[in-house]
Protein backbone atom coordinates (compact mmCIF):
# COMPACT_ATOMS: atom_id res chain seq x y z
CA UNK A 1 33.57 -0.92 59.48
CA UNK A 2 33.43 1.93 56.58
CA UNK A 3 31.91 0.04 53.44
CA UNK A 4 33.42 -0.24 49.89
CA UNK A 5 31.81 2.30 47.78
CA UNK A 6 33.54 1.20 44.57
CA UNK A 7 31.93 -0.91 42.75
CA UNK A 8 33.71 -3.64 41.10
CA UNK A 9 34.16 -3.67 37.39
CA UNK A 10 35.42 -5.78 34.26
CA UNK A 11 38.47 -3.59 34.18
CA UNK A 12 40.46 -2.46 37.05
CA UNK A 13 41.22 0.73 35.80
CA UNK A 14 36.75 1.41 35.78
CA UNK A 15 36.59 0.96 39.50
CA UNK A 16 37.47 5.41 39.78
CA UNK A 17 37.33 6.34 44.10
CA UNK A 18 36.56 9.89 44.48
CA UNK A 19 38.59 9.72 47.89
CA UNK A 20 41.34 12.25 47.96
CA UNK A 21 43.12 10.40 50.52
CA UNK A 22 45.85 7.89 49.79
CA UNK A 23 47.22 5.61 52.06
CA UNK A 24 50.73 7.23 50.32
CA UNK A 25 50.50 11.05 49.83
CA UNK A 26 53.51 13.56 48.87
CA UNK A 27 53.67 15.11 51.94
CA UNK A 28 54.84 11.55 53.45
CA UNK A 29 58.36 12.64 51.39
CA UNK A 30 60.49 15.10 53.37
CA UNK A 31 62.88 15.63 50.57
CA UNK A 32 60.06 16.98 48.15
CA UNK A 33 60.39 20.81 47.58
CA UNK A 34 58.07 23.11 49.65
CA UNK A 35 56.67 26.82 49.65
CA UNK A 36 56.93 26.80 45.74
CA UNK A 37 55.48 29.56 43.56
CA UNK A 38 51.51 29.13 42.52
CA UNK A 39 52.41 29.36 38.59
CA UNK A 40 54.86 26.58 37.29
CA UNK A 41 55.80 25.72 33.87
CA UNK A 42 56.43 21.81 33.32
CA UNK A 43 58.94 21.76 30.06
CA UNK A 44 59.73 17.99 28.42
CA UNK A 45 63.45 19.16 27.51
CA UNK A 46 66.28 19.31 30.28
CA UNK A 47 68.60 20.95 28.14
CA UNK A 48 65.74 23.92 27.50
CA UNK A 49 64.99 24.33 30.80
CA UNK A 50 69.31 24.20 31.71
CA UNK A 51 69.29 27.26 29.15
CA UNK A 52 66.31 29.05 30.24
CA UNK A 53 67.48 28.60 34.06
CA UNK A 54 71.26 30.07 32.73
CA UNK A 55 69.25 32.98 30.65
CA UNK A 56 67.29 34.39 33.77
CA UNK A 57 69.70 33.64 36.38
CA UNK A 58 67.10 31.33 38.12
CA UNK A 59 67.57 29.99 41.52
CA UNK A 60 66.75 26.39 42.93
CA UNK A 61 64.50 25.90 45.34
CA UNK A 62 64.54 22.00 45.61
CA UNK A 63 64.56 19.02 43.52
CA UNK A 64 61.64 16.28 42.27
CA UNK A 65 63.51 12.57 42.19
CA UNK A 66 63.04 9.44 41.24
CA UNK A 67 65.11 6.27 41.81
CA UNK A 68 66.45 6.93 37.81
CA UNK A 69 66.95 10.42 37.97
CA UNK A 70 67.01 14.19 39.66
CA UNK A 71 64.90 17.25 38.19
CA UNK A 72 65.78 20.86 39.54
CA UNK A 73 62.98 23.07 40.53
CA UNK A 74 63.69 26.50 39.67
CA UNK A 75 62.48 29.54 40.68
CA UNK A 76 62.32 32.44 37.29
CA UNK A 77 62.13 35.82 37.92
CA UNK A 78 59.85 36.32 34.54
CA UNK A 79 58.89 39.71 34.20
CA UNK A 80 58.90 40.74 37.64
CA UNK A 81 56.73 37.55 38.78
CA UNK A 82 58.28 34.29 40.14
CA UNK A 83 57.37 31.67 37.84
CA UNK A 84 58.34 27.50 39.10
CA UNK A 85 60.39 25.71 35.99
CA UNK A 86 61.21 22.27 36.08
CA UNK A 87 61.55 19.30 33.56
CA UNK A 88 58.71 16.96 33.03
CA UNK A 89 58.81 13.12 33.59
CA UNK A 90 57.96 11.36 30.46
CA UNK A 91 54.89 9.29 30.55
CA UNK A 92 51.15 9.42 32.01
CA UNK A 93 52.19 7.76 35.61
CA UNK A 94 55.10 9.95 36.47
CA UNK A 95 53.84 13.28 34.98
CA UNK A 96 50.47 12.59 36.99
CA UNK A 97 52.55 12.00 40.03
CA UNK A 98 54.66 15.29 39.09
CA UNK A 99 51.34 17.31 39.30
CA UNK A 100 50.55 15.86 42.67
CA UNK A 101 54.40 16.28 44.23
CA UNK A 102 54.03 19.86 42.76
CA UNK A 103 51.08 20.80 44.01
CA UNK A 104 51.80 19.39 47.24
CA UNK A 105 54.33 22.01 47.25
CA UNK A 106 52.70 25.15 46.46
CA UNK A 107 51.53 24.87 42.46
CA UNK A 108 48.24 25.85 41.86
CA UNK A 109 48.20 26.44 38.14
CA UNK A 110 50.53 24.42 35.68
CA UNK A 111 51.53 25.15 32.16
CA UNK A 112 53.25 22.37 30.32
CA UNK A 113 55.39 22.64 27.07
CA UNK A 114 56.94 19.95 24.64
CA UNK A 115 56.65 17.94 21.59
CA UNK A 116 54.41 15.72 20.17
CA UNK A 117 54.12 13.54 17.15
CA UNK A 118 52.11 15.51 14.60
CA UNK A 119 49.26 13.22 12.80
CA UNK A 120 47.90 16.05 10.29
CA UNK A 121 49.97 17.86 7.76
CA UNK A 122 51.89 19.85 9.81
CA UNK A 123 55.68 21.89 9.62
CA UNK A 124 58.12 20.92 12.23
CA UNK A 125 57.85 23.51 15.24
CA UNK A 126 54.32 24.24 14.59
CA UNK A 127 52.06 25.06 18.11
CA UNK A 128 49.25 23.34 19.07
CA UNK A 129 47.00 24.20 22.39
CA UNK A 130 45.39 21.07 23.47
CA UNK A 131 41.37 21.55 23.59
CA UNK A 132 41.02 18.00 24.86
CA UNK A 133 43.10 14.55 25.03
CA UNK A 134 41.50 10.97 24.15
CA UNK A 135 42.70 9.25 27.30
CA UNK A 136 44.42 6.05 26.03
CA UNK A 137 46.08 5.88 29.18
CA UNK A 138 46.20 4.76 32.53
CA UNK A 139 47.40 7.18 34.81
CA UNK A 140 44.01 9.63 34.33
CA UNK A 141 41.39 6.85 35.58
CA UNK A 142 42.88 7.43 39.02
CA UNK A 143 42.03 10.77 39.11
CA UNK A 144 38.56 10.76 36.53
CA UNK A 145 35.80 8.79 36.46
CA UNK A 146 36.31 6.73 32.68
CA UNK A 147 35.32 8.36 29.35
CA UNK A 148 36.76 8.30 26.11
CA UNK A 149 38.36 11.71 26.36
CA UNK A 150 38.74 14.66 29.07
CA UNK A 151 38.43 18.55 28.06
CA UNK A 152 41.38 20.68 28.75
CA UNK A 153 40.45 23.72 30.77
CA UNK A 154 39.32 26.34 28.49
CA UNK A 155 40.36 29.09 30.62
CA UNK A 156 43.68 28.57 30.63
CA UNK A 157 43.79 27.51 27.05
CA UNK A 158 42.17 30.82 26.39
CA UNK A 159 44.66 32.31 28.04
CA UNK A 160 47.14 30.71 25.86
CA UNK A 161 45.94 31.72 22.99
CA UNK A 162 45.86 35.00 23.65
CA UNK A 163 49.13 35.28 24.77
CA UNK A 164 50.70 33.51 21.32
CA UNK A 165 48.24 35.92 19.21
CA UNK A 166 50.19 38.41 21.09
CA UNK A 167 53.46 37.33 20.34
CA UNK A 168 52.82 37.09 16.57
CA UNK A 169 52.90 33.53 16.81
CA UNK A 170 50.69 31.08 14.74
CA UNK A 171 49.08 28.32 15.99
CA UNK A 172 46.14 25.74 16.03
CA UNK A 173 43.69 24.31 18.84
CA UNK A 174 42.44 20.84 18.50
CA UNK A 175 42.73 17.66 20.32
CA UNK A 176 45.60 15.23 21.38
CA UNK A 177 45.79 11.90 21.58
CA UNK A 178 47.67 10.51 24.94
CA UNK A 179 48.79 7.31 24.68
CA UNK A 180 51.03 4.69 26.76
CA UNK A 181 52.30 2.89 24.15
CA UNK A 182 55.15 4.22 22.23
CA UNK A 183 55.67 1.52 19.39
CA UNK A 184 52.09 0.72 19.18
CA UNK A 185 51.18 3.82 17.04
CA UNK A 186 49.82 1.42 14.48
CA UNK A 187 47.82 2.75 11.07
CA UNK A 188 44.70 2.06 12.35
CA UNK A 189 44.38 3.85 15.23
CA UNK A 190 46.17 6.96 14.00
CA UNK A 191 42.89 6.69 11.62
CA UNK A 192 40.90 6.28 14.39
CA UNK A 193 41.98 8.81 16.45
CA UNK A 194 42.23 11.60 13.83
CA UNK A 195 38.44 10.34 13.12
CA UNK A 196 37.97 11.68 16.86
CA UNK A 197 39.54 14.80 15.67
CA UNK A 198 43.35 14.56 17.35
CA UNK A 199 45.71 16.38 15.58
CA UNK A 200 48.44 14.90 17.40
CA UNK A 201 49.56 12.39 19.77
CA UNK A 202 51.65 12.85 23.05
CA UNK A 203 52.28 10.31 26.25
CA UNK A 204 51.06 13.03 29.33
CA UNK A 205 48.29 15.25 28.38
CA UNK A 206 45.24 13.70 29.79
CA UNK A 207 46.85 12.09 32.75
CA UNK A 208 48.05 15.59 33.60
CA UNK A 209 44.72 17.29 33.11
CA UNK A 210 42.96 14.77 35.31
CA UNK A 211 45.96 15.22 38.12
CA UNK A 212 45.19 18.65 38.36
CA UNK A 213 41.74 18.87 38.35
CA UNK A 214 40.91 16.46 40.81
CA UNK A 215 43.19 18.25 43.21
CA UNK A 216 41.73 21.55 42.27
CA UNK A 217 44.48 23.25 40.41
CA UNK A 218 44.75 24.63 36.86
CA UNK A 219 46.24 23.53 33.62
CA UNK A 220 47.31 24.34 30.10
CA UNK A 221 49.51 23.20 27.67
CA UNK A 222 51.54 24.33 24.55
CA UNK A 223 52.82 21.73 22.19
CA UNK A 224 55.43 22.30 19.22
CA UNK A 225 54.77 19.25 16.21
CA UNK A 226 58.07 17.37 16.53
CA UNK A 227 57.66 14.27 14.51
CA UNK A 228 55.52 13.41 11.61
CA UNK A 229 52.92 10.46 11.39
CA UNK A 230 50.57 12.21 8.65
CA UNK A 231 51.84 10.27 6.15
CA UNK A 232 52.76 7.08 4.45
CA UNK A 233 55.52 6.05 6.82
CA UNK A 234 56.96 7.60 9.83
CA UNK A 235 59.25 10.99 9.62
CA UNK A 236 61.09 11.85 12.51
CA UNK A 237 62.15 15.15 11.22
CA UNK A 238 65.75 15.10 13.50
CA UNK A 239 62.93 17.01 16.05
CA UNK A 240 65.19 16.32 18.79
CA UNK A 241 67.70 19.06 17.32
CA UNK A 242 64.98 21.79 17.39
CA UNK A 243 67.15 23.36 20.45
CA UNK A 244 65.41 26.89 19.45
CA UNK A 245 62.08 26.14 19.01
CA UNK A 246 61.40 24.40 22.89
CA UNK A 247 63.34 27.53 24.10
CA UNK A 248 61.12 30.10 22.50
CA UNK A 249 58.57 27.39 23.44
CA UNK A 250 59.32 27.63 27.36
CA UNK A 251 59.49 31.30 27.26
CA UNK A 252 56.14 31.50 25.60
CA UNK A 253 54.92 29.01 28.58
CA UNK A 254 56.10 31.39 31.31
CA UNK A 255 54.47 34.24 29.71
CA UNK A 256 51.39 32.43 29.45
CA UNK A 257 51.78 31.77 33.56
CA UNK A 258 52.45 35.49 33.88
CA UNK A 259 49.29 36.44 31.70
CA UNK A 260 47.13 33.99 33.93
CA UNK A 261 44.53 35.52 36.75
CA UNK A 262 45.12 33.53 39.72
């Protein structure tokens, strides 16, 4: 009989098992979408990603589903290069399960796009690249062994960069904050974590940087500051009406794919 390797801990989410088999895997799911292209862009707006598909005539090539809800998978003829789009699931657990169903399909480097909460000074539609996310999560101890934080992969945020600096468009690195708990944003640990150096906080970042690393694929990410928790109280800026800026910001994602050695 195979022995335990893990070795309990105080906290569940300690005991990390290197084993990349599951006794549930993606490819158990028929219905999941197959022979996908190896560059994807994961965008956190379905109406942006409707209006992209519409723009570039893009085709579907399968769906991602969940018991709530159905996300297209679209195929974007960017430039000459097929490029995956598809809306993200909100939250650590689904968007780490999103890499895996993805993957499991054909992705082999991932780009994600959306907003986050802004927790320095910071104008509404302003881009951030993620250097690293404080994982105050659960979804990335599945797929990391713990630490405080996880490092984004810096050749892909390199890539990034280059690609806005580019495009004429401004932006700042630093780290993000992932989080599981919406309302518990409290004072304190917006001090704390801006003591760590986050610059803003988000709900996927780290669990999706773990996902894709520990099956061997590549990530990035480009976030736009949607609401504001810099100051006294909470501003939420009516970011949810910034139509424009996650359109520009999921064309700048699938440029950022194209620009990317495979």
């Amino acid at each position: 009989m195979k022995e335990n390797m893990i070795e309990q801990q105080q906290l569940p989410l300690l005991e990390f098992d290197t084993n990349k088999i599951a006794k549930m895997m993606p490819e158990h799911f028929a219905h999941l979408p197959k022979k996908l292209s190896p560059k994807c862009v994961l965008a956190f707006s379905h109406t942006s990603v409707e209006k992209i598909a519409v723009k570039y005539n893009a085709r579907q090539n399968g769906k991602i589903s969940s018991c709530t809800t159905e996300l297209p998978v679209y195929i974007v003829d960017f430039q000459g290069e097929e490029i995956g789009l598809v809306c993200g699931f909100i939250g650590a657990a689904n968007a780490a399960a999103q890499i895996e169903e993805l993957y499991a399909g054909g992705v082999r480097n991932f780009i994600a796009c959306g907003a986050a909460g802004s927790l320095t000074p910071q104008p509404l539609g302003a881009l951030v690249i993620p250097t690293a996310a404080v994982r105050d999560e659960g979804a990335s101890y599945h797929y990391a062994p713990p630490s405080y934080e996880i490092e984004a992969d810096k050749d892909v945020a390199a890539c990034i960069a280059k690609t806005l600096k580019e495009a004429g468009m401004p932006y700042v690195e630093g780290k993000t904050w992932t989080t599981d708990g919406l309302y518990r944003e409290t004072e304190e640990k917006i001090a704390l974590r801006k003591e760590r150096g986050c610059i803003t906080v988000e709900m996927e970042a780290s669990a999706m940087i773990a996902a894709a690393r520990f099956r061997g694929a590549r990530f990035g990410q480009i976030l736009y500051c949607g609401d504001d928790l810099s100051g006294a109280g909470y501003d939420h800026r009516d970011f949810f009406k910034a139509e424009d800026v996650r359109c520009l910001l999921i064309e700048l994602a699938l440029l950022s794919c194209k620009n990317l050695q495979q």
